[in-house]
Each structure stands twice: as structure tokens, then as C-alpha cells.
PDB file of N, CA and C in Angstrom:
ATOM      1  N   UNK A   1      21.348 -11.139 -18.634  1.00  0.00           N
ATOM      2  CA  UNK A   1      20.269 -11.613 -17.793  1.00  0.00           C
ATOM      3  C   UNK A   1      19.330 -10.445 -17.539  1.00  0.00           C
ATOM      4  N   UNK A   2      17.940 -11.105 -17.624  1.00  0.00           N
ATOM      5  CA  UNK A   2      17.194  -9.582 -17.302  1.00  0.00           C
ATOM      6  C   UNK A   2      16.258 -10.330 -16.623  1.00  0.00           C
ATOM      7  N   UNK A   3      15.478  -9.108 -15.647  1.00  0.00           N
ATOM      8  CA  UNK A   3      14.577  -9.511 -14.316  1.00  0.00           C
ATOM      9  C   UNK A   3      13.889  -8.467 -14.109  1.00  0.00           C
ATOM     10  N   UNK A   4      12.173  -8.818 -13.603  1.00  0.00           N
ATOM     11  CA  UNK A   4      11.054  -8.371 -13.309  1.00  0.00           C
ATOM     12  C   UNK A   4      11.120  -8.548 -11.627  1.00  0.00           C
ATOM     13  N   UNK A   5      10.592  -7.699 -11.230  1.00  0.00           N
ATOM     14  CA  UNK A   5      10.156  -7.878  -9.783  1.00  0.00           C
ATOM     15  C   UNK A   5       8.428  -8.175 -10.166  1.00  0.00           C
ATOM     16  N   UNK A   6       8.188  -9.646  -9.284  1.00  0.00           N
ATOM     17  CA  UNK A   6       6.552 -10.043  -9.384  1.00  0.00           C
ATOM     18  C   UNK A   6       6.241 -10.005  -8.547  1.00  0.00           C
ATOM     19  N   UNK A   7       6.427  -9.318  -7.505  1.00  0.00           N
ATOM     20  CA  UNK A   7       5.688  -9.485  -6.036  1.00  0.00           C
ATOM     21  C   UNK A   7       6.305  -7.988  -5.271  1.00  0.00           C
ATOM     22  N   UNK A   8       5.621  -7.478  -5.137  1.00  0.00           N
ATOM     23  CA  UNK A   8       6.420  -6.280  -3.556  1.00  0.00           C
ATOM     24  C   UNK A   8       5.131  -5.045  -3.595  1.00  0.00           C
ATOM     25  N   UNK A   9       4.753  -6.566  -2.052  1.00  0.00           N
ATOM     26  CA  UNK A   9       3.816  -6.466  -1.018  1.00  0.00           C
ATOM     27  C   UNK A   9       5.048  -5.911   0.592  1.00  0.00           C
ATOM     28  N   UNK A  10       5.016  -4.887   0.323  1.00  0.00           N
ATOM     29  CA  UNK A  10       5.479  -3.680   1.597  1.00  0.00           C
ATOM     30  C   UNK A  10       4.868  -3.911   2.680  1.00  0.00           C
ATOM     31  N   UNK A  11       5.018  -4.463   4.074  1.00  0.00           N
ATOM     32  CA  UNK A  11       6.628  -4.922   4.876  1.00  0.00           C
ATOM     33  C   UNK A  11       6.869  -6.413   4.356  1.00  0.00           C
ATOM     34  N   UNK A  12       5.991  -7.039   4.013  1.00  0.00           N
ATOM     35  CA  UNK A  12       5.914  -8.481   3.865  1.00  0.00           C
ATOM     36  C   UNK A  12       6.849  -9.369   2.898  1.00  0.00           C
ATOM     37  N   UNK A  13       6.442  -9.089   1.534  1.00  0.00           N
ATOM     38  CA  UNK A  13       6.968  -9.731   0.820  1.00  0.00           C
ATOM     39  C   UNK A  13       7.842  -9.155  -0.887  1.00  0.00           C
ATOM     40  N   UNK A  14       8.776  -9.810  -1.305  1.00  0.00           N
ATOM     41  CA  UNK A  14       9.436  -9.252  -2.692  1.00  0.00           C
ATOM     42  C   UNK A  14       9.189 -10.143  -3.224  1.00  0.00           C
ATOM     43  N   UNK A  15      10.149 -10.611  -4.493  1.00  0.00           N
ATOM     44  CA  UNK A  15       9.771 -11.660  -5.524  1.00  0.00           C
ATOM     45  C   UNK A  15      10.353 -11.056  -6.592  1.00  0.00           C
ATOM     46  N   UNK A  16      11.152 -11.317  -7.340  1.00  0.00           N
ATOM     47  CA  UNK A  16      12.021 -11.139  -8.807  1.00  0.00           C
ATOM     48  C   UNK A  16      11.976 -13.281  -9.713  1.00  0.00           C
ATOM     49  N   UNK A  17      11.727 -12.225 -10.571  1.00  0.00           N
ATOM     50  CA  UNK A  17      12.413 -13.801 -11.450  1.00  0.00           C
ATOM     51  C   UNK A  17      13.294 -13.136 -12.891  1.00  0.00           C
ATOM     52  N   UNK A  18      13.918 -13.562 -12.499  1.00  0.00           N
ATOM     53  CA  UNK A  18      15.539 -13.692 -13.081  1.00  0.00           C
ATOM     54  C   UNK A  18      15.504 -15.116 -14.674  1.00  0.00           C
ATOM     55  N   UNK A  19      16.098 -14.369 -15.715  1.00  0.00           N
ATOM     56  CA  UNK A  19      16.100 -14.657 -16.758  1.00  0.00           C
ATOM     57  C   UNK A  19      17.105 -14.706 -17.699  1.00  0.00           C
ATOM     58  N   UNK A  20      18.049 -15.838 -18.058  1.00  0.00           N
ATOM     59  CA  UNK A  20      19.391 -15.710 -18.773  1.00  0.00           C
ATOM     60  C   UNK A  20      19.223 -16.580 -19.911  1.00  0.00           C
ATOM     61  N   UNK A  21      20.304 -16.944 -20.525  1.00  0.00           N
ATOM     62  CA  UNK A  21      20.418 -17.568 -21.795  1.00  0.00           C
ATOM     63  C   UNK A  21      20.851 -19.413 -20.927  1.00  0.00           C
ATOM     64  N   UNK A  22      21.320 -19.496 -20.030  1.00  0.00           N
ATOM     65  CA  UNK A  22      21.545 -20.644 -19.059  1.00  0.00           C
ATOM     66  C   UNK A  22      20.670 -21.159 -18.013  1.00  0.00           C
ATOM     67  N   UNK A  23      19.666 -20.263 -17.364  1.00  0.00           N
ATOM     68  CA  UNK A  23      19.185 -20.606 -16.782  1.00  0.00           C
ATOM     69  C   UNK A  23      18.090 -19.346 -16.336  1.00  0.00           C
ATOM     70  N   UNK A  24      17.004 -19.651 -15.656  1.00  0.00           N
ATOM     71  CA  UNK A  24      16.147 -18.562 -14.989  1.00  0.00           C
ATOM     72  C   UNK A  24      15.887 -19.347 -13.804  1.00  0.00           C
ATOM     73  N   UNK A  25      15.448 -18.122 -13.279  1.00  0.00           N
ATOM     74  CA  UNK A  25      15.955 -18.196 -11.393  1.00  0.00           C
ATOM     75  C   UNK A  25      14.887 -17.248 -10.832  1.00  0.00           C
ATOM     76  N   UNK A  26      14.007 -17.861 -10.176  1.00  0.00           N
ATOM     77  CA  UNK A  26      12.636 -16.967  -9.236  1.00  0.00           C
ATOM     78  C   UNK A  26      13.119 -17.065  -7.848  1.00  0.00           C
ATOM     79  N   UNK A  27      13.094 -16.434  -6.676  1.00  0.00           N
ATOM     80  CA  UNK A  27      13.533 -16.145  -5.817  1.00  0.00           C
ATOM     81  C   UNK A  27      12.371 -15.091  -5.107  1.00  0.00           C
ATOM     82  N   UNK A  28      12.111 -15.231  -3.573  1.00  0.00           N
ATOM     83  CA  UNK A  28      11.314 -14.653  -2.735  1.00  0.00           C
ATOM     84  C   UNK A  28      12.057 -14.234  -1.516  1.00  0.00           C
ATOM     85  N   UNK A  29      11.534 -13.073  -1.460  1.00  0.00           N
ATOM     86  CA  UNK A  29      12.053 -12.733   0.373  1.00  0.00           C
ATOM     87  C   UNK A  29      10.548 -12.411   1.222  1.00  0.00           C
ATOM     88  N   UNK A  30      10.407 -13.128   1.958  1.00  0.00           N
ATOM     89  CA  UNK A  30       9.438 -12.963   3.346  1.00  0.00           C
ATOM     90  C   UNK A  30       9.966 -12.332   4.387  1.00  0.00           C
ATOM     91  N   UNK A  31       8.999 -11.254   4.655  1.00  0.00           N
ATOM     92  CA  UNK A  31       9.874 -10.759   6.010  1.00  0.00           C
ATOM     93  C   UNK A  31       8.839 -10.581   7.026  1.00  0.00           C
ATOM     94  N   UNK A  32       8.824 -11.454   8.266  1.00  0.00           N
ATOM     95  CA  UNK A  32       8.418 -11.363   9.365  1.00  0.00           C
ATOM     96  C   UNK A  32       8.662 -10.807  10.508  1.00  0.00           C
ATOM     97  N   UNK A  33       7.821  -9.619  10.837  1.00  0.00           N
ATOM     98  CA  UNK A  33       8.299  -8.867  12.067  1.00  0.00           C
ATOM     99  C   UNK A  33       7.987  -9.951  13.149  1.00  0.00           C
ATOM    100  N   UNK A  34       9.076  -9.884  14.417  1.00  0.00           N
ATOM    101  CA  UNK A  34       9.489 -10.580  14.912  1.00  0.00           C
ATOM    102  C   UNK A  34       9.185  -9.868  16.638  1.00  0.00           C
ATOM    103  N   UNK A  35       9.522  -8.583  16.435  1.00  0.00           N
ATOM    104  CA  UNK A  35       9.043  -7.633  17.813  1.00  0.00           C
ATOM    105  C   UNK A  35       9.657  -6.130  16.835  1.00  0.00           C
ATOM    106  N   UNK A  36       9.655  -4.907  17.527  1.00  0.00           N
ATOM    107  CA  UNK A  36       9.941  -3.724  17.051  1.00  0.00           C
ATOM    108  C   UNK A  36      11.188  -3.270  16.537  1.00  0.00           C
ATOM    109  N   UNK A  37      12.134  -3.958  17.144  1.00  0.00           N
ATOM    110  CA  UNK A  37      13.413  -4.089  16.209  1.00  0.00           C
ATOM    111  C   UNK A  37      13.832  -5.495  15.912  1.00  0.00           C
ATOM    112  N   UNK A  38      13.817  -6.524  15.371  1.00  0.00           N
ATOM    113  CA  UNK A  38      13.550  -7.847  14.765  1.00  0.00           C
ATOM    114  C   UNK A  38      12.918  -8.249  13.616  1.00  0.00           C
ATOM    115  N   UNK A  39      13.640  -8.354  12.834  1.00  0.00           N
ATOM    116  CA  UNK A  39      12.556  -9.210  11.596  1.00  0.00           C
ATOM    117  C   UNK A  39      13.403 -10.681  11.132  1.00  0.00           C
ATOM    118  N   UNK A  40      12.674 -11.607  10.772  1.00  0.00           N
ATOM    119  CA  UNK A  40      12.953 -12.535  10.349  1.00  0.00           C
ATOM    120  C   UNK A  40      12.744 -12.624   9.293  1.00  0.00           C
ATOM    121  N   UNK A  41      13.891 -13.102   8.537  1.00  0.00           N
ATOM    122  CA  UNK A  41      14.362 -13.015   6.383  1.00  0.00           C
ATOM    123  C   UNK A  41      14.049 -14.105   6.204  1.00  0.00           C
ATOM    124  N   UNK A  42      12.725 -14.828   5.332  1.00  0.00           N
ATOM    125  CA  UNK A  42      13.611 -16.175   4.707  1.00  0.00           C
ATOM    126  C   UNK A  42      13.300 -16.186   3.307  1.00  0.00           C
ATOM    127  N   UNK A  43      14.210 -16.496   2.480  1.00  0.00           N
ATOM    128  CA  UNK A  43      14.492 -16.309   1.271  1.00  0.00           C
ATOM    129  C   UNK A  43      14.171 -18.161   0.529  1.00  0.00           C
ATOM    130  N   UNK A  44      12.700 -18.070  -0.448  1.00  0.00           N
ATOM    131  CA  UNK A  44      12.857 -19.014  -1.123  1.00  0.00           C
ATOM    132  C   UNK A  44      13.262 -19.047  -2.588  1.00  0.00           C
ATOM    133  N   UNK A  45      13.864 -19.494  -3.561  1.00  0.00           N
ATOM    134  CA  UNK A  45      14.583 -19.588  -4.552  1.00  0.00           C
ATOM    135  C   UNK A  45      14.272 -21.271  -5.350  1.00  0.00           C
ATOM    136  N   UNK A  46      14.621 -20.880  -6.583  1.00  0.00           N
ATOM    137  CA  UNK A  46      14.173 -21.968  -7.639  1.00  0.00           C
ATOM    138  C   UNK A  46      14.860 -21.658  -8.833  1.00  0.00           C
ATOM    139  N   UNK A  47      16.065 -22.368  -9.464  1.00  0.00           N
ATOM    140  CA  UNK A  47      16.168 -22.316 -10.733  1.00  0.00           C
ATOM    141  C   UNK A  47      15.972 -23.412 -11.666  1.00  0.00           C
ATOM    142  N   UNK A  48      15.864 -22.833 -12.486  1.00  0.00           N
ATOM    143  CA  UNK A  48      15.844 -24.049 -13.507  1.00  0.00           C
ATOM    144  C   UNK A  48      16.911 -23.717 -15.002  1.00  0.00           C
ATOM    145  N   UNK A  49      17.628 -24.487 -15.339  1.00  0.00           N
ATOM    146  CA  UNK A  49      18.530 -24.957 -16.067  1.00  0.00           C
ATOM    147  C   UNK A  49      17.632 -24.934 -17.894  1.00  0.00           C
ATOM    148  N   UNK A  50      18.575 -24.133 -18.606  1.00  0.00           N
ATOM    149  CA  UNK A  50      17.886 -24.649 -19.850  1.00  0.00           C
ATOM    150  C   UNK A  50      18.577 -25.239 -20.929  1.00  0.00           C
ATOM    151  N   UNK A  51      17.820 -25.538 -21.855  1.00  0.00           N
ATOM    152  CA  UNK A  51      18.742 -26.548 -23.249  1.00  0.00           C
ATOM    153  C   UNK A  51      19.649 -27.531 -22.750  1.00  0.00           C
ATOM    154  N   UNK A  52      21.035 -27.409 -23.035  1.00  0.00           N
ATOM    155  CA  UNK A  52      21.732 -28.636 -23.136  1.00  0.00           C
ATOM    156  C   UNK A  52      22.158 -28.703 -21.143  1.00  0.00           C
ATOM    157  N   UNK A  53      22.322 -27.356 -20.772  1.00  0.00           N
ATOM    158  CA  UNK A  53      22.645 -26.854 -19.263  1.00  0.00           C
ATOM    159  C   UNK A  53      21.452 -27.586 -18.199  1.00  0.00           C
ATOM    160  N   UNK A  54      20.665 -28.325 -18.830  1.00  0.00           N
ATOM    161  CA  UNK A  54      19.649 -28.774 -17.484  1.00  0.00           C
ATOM    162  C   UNK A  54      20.678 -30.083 -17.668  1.00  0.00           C
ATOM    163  N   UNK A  55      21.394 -30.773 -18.076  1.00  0.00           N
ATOM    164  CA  UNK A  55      22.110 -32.409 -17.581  1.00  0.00           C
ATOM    165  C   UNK A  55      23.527 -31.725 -16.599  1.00  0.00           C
ATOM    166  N   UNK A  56      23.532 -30.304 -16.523  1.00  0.00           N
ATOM    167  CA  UNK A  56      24.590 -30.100 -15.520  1.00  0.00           C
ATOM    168  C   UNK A  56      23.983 -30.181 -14.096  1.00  0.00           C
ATOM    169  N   UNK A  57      22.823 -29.252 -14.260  1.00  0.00           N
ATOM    170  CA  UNK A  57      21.984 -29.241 -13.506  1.00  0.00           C
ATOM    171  C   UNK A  57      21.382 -30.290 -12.672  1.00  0.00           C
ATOM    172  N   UNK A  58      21.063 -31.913 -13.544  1.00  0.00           N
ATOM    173  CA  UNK A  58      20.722 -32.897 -12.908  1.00  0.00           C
ATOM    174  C   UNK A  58      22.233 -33.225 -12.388  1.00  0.00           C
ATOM    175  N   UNK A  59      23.641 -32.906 -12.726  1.00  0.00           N
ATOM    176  CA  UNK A  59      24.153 -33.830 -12.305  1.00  0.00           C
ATOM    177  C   UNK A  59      24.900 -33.295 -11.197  1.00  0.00           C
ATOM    178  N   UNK A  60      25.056 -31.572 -10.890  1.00  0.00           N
ATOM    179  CA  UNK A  60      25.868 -30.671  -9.934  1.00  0.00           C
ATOM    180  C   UNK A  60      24.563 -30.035  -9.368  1.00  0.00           C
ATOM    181  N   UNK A  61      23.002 -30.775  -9.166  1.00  0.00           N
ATOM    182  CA  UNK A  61      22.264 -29.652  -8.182  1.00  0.00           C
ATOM    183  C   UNK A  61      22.862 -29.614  -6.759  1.00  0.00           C
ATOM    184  N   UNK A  62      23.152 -30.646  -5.920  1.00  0.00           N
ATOM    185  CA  UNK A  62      23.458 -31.215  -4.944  1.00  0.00           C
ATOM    186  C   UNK A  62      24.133 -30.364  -4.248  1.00  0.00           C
ATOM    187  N   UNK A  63      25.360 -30.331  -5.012  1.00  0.00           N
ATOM    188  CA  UNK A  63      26.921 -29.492  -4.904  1.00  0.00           C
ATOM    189  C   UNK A  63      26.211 -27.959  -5.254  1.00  0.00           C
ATOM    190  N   UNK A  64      25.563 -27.917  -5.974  1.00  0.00           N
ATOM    191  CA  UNK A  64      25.499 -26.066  -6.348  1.00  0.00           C
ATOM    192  C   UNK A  64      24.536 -25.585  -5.089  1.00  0.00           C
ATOM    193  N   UNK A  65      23.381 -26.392  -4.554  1.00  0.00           N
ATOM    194  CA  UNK A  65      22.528 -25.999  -3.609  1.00  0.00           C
ATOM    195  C   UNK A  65      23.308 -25.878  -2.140  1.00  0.00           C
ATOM    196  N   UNK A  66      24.528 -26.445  -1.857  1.00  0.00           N
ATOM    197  CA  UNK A  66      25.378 -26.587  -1.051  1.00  0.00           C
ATOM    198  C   UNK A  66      25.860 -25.073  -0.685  1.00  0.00           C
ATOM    199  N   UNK A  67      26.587 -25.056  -1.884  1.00  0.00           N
ATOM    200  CA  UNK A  67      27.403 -23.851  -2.197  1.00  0.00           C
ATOM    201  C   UNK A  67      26.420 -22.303  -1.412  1.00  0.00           C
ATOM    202  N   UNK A  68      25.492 -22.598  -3.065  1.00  0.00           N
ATOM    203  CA  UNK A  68      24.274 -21.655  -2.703  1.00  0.00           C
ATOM    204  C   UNK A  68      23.653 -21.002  -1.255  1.00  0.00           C
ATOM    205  N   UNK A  69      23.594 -22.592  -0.694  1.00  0.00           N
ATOM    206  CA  UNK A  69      23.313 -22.180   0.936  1.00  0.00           C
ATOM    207  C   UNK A  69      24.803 -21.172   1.821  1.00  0.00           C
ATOM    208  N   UNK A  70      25.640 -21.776   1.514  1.00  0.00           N
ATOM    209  CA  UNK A  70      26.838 -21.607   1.970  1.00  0.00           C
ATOM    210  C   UNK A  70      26.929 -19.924   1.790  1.00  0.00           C
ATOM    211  N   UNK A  71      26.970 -19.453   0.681  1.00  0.00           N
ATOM    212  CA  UNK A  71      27.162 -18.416   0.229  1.00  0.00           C
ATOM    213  C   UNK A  71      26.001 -17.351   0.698  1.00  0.00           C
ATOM    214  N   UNK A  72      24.563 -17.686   0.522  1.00  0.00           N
ATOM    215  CA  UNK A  72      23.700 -17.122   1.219  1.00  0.00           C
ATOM    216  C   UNK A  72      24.103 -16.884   3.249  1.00  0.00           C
ATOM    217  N   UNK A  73      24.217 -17.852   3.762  1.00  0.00           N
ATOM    218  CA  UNK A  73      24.791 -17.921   4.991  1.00  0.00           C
ATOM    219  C   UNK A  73      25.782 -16.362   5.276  1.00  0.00           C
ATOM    220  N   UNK A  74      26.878 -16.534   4.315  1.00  0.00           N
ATOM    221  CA  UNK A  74      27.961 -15.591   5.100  1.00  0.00           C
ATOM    222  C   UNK A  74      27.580 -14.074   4.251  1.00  0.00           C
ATOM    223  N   UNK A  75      26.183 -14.141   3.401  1.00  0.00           N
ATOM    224  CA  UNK A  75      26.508 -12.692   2.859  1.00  0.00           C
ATOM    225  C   UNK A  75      24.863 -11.982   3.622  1.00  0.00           C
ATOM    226  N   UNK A  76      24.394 -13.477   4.534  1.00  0.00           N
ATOM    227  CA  UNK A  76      23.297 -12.516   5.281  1.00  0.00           C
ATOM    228  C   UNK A  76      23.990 -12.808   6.758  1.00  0.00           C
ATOM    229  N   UNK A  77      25.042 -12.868   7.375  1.00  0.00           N
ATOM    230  CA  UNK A  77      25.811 -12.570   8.063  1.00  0.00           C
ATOM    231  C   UNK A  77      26.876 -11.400   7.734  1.00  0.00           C
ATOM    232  N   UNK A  78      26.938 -10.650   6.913  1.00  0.00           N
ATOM    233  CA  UNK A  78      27.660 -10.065   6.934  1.00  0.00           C
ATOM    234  C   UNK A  78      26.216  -8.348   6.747  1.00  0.00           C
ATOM    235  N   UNK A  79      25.540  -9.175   5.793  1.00  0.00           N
ATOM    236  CA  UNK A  79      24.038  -8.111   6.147  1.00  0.00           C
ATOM    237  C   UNK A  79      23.632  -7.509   7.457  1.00  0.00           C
ATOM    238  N   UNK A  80      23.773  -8.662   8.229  1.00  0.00           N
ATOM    239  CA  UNK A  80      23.375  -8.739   9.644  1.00  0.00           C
ATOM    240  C   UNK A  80      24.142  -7.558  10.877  1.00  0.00           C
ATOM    241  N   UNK A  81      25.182  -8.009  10.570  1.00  0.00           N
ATOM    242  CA  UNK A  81      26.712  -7.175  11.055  1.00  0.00           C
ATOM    243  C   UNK A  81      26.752  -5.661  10.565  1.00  0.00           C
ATOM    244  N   UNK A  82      26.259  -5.517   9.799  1.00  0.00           N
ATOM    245  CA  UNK A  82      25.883  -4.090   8.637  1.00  0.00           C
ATOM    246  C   UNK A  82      24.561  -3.114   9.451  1.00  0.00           C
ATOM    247  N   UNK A  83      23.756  -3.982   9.437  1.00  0.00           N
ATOM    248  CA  UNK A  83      22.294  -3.597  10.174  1.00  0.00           C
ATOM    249  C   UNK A  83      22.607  -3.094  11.418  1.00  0.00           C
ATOM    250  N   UNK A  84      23.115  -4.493  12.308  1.00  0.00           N
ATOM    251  CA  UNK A  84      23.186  -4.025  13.532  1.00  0.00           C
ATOM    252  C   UNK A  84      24.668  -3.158  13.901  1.00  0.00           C
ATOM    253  N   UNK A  85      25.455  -3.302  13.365  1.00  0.00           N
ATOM    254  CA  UNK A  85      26.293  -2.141  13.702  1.00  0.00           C
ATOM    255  C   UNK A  85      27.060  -1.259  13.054  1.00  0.00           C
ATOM    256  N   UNK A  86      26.311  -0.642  11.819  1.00  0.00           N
ATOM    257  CA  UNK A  86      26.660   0.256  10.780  1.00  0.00           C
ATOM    258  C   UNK A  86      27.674  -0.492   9.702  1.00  0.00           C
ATOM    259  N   UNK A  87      27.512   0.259   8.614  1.00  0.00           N
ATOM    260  CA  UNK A  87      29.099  -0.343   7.498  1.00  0.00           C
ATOM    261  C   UNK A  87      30.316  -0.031   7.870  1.00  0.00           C
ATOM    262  N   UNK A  88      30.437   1.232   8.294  1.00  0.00           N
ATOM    263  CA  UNK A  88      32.136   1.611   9.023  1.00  0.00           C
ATOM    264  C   UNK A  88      32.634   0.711   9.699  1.00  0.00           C
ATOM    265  N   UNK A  89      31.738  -0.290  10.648  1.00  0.00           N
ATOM    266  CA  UNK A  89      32.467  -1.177  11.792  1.00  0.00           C
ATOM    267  C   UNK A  89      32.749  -2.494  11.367  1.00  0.00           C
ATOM    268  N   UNK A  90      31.927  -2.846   9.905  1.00  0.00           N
ATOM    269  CA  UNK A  90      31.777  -4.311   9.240  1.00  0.00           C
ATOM    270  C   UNK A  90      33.020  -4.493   8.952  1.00  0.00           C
ATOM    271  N   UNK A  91      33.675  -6.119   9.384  1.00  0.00           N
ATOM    272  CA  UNK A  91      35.153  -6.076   9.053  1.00  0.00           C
ATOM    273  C   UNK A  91      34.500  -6.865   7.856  1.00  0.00           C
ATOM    274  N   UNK A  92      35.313  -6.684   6.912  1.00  0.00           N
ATOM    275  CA  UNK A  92      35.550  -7.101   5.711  1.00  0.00           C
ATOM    276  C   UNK A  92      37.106  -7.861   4.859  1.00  0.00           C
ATOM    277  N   UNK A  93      37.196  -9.159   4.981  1.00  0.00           N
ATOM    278  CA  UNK A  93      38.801  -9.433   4.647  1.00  0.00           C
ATOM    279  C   UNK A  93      38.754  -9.099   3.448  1.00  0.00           C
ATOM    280  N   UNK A  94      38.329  -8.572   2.553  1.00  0.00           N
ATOM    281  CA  UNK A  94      38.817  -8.245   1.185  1.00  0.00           C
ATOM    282  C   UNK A  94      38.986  -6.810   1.472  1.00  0.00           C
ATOM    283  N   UNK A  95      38.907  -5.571   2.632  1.00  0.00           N
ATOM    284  CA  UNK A  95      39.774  -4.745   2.177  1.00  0.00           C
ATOM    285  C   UNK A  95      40.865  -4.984   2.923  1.00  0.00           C
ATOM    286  N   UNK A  96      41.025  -6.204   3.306  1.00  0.00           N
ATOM    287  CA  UNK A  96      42.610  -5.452   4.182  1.00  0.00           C
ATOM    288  C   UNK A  96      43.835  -5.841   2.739  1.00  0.00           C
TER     289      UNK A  96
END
């Protein structure tokens, strides 16, 4: 898989699009200052499925956008936990 960054507008905005033999995948981060220590992340995203892999695509978007959210959720919660109170203190169940 190989990827360009198309956008990075400094504090504001990023942008990569992402490129494989299965699928390519564009993705944005917006970041809104919020007050002096606060910013608000929101991350928009788009893939698309290619060749024979777009009828998986029509038939598991549902379930994969699920996931997707799911997975985004606990790894910008665990970002979050990182930010605000260093990596030393982040519990992590995969090292215990």
C-alpha cells in the first residue's frame, strides 16, 4: 500500500489517500481549537473497494463501518489518555 499526504494546512487540517491492490482509502483530520488547551479531532474517511473486492464491500460495508467506528473510538481514547496524562501512566492490557 502506498500513500500521499494531500492536504496539511497547519493547525487545521491533514489529508492522506491511501492506495492498495484491494482497496484505496482517503481519510481527513480537522482540528478545531476549542479554548487553549482543547482541540476537537474529527476524522472523515472514505474507501472504496476494487475489482472483484467491491461485492464484499457492497455486502460487509455495514459490519466493517461498525467495526471501523468501534476501533477508531478506543484507539482515540487511548490517544486521549496519552495526551492528557503522559505514556508512562497509559494502562495498556496488552502489556500486562
Amino acid at each position: 500500500m502506498t500513500g500521499v499526504v494531500t492536504e496539511h494546512c497547519v493547525p487545521e487540517r491533514m489529508a492522506v489517500q491511501l492506495d492498495g491492490a484491494v482497496f484505496s482509502l482517503w481519510v481527513a483530520y480537522d482540528f478545531e481549537e476549542i479554548d487553549a488547551n482543547s482541540t476537537h479531532l474529527i476524522q472523515y474517511s472514505e474507501a472504496k473497494f476494487k475489482h472483484v473486492f467491491k461485492i464484499f464491500g457492497l455486502i460487509g460495508r455495514k459490519k466493517m463501518e461498525e467495526e471501523g467506528r468501534k476501533s477508531l473510538e478506543e484507539s482515540f481514547a487511548r490517544m486521549k489518555d496519552m495526551i492528557e496524562n503522559g505514556p508512562e501512566t497509559t494502562s495498556d492490557a496488552s502489556a500486562e
